[in-house]
N, C-alpha and C. Protein backbone atom coordinates (compact mmCIF):
# COMPACT_ATOMS: atom_id res chain seq x y z
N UNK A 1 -3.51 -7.08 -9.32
CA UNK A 1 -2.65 -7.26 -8.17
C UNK A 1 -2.71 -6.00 -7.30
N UNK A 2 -2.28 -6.08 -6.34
CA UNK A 2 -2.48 -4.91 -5.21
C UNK A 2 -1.11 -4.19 -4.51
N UNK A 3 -1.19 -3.31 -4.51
CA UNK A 3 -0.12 -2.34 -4.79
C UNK A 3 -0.05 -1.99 -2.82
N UNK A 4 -0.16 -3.02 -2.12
CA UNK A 4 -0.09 -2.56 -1.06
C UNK A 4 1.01 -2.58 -0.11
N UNK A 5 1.52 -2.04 0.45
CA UNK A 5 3.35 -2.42 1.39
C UNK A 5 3.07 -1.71 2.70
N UNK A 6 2.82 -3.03 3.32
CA UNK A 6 2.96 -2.88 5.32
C UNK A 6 4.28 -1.78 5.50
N UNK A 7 3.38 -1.54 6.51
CA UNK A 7 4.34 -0.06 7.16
C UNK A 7 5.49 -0.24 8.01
N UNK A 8 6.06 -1.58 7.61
CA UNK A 8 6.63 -2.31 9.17
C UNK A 8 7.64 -1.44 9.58
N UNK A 9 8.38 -0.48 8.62
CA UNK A 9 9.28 0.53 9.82
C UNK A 9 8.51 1.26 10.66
N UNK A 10 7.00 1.86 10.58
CA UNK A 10 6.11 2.71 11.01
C UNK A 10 5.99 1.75 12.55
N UNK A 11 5.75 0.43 11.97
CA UNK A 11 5.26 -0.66 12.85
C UNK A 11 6.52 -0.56 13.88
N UNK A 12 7.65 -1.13 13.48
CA UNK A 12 9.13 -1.15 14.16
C UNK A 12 9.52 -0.04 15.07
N UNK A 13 9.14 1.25 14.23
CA UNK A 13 9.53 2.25 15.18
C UNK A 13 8.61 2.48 16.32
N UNK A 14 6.75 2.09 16.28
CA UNK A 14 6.11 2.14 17.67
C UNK A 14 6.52 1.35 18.75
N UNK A 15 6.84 0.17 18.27
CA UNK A 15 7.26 -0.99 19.05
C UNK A 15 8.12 -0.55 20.01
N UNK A 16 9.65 -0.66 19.16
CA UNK A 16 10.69 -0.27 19.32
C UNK A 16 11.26 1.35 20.31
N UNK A 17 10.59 2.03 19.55
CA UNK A 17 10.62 3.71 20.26
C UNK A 17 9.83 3.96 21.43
N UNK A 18 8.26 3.77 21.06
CA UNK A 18 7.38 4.31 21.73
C UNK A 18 6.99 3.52 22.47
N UNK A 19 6.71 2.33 22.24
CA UNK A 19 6.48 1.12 23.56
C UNK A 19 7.45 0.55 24.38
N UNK A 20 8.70 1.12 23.92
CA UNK A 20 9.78 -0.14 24.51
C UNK A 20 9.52 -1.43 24.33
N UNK A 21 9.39 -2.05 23.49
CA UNK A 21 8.81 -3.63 23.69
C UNK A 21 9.88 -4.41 24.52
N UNK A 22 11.02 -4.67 24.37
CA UNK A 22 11.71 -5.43 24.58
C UNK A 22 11.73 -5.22 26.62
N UNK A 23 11.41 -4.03 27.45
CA UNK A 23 11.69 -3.42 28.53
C UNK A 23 10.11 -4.26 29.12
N UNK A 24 9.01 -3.72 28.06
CA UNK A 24 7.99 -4.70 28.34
C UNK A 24 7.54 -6.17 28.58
N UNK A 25 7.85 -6.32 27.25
CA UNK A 25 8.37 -8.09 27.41
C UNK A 25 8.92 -8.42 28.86
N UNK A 26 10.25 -7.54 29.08
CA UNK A 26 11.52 -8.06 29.89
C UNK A 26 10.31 -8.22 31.14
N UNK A 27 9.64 -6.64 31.55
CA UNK A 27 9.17 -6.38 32.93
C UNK A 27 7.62 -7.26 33.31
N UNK A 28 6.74 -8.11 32.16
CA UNK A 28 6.34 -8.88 32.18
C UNK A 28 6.55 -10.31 32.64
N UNK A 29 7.97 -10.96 32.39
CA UNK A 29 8.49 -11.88 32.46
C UNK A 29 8.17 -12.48 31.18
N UNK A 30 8.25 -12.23 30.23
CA UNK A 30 8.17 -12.80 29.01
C UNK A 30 9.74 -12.48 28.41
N UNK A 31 10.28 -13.93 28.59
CA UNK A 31 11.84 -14.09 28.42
C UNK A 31 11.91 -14.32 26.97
N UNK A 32 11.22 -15.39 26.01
CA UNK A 32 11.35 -15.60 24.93
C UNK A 32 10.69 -15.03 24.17
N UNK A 33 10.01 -13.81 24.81
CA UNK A 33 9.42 -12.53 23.41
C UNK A 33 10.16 -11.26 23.68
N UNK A 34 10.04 -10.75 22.34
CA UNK A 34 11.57 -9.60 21.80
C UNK A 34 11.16 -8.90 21.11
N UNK A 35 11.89 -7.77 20.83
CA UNK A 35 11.61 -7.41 19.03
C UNK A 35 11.84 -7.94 18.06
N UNK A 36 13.09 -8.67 18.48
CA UNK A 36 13.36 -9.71 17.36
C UNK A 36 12.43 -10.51 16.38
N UNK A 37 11.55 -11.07 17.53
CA UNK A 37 10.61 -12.06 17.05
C UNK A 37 9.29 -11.05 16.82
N UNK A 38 9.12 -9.98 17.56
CA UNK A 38 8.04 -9.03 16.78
C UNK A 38 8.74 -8.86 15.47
N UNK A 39 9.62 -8.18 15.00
CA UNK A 39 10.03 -7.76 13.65
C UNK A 39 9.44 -9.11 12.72
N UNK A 40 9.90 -10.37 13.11
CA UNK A 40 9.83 -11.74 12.16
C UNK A 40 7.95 -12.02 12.09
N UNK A 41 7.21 -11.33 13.28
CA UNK A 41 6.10 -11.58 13.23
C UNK A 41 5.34 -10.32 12.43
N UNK A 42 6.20 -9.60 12.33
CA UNK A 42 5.62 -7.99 11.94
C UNK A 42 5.90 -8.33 9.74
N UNK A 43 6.40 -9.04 9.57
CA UNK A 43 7.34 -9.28 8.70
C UNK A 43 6.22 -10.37 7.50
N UNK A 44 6.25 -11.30 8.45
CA UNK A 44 5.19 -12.44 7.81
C UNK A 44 3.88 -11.51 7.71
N UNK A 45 3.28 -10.88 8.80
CA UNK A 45 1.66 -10.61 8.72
C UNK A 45 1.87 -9.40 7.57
N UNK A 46 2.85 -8.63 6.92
CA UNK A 46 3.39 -8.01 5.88
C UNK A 46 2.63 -8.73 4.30
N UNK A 47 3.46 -10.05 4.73
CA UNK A 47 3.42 -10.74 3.24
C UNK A 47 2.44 -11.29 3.40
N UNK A 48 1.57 -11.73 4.60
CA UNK A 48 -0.10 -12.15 4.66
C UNK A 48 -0.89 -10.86 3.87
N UNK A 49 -0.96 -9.78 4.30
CA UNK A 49 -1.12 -8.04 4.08
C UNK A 49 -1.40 -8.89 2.65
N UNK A 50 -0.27 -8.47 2.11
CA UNK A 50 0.12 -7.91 0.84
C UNK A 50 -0.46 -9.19 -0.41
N UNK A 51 0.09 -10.64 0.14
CA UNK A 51 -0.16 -11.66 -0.97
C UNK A 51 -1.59 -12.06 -1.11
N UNK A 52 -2.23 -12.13 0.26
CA UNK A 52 -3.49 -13.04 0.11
C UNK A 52 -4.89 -11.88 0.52
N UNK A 53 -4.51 -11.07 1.42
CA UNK A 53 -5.28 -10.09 1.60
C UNK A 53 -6.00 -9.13 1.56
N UNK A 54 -4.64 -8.10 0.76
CA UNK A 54 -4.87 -7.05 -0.43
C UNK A 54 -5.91 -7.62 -1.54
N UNK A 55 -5.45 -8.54 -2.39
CA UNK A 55 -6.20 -8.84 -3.66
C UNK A 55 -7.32 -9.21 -3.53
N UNK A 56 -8.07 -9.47 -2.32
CA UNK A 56 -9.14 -10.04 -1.84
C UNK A 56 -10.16 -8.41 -2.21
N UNK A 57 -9.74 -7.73 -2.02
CA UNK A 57 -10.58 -6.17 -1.51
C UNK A 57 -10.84 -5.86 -3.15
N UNK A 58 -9.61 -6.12 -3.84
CA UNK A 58 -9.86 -5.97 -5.74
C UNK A 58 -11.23 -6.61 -5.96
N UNK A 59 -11.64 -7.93 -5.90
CA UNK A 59 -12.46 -8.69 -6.08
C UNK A 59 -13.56 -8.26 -5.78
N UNK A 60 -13.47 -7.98 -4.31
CA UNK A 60 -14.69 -7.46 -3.60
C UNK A 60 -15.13 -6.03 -3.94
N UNK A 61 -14.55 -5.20 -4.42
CA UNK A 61 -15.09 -3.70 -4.61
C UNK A 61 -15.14 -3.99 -6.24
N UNK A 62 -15.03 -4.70 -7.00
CA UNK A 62 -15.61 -5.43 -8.16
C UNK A 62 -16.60 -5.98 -8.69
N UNK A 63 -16.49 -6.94 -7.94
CA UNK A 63 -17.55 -8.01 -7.87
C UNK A 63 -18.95 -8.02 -7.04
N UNK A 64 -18.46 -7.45 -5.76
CA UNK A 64 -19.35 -7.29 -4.90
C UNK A 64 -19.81 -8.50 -4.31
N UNK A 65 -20.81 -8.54 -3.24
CA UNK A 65 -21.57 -9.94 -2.76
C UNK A 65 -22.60 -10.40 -2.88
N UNK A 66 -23.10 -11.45 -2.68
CA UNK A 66 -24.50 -11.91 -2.40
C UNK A 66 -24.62 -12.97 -1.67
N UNK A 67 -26.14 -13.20 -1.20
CA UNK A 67 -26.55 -14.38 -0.51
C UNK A 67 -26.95 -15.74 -1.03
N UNK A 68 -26.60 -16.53 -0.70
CA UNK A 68 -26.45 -17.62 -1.41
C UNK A 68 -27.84 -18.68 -0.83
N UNK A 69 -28.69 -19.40 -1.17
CA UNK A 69 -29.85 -19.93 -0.97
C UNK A 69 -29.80 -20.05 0.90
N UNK A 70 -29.11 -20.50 1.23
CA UNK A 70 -28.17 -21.26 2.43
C UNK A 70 -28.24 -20.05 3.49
N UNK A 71 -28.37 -18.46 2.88
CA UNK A 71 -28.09 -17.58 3.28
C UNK A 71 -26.49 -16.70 4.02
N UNK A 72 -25.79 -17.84 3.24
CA UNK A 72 -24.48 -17.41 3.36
C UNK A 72 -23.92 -16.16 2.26
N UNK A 73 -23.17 -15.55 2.89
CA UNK A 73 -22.22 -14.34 1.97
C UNK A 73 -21.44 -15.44 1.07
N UNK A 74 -21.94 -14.76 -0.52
CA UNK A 74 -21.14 -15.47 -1.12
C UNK A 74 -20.63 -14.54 -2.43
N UNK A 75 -18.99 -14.31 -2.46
CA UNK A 75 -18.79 -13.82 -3.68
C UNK A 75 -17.28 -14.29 -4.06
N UNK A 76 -16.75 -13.69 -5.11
CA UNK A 76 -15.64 -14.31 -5.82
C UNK A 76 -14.80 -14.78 -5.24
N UNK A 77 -14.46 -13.96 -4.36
CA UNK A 77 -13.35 -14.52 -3.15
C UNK A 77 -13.60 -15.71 -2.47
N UNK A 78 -14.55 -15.94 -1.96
CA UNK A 78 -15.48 -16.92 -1.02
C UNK A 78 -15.72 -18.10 -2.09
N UNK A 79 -16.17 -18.01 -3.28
CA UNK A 79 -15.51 -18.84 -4.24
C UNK A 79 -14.43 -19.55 -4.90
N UNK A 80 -13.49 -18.45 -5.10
CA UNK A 80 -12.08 -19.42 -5.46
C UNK A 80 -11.45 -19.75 -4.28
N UNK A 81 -11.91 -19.41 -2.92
CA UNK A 81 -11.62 -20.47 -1.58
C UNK A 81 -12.07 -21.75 -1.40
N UNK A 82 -13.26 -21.55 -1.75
CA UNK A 82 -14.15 -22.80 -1.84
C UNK A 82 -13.63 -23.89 -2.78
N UNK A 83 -12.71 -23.34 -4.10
CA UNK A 83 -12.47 -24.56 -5.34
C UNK A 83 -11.69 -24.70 -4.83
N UNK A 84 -10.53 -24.24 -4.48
CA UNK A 84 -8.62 -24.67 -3.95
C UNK A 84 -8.95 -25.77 -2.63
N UNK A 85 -10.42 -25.75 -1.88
CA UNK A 85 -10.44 -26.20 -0.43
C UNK A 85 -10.82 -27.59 -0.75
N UNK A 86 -12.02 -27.57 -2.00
CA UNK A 86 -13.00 -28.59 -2.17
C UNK A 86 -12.22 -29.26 -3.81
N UNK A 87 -11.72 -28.47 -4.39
CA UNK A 87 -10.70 -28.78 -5.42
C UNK A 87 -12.20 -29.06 -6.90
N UNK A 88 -13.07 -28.51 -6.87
CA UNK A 88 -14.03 -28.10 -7.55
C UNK A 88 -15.03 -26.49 -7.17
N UNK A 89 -15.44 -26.44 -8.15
CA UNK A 89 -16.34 -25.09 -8.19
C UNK A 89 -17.76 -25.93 -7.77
């Protein structure tokens, strides 16, 4: 498993501090984007980060890759995508 944790206060505070987002948004005319909804978007791509993403890089600096007849990149990762998609190996 992967020991990785998004920076989202790091993230929150550029937004927030250093960009003004919300002044941006406003002076754009973008009425229904906020920080609000950055934080909730900053939040999810966190647990994308961390659940499906991270563990991908374990595999790969493991396992490593290769080319597959087809000449496609093919390794572990690209594999157990392939069984969950096609519901066989």
């Amino acid at each position: 498993m992967s020991d990785y944790k998004h920076p989202y206060r790091d993230a929150e505070f550029i937004l927030n501090e250093l960009v003004g987002f919300d002044q941006l948004c406003a002076d754009a005319g973008l009425e229904d984007i906020n920080s609000e909804l950055a934080d909730v978007i900053l939040t999810e791509a966190g647990k994308l980060g961390a659940d499906v993403l991270a563990p991908l890089n374990y595999i790969g600096d493991t396992q490593g890759a290769t080319l597959s007849p087809r000449r496609d990149l093919i390794n572990a990762s690209t594999m157990l995508s392939m069984s969950k998609t096609v519901g066989r190996l």
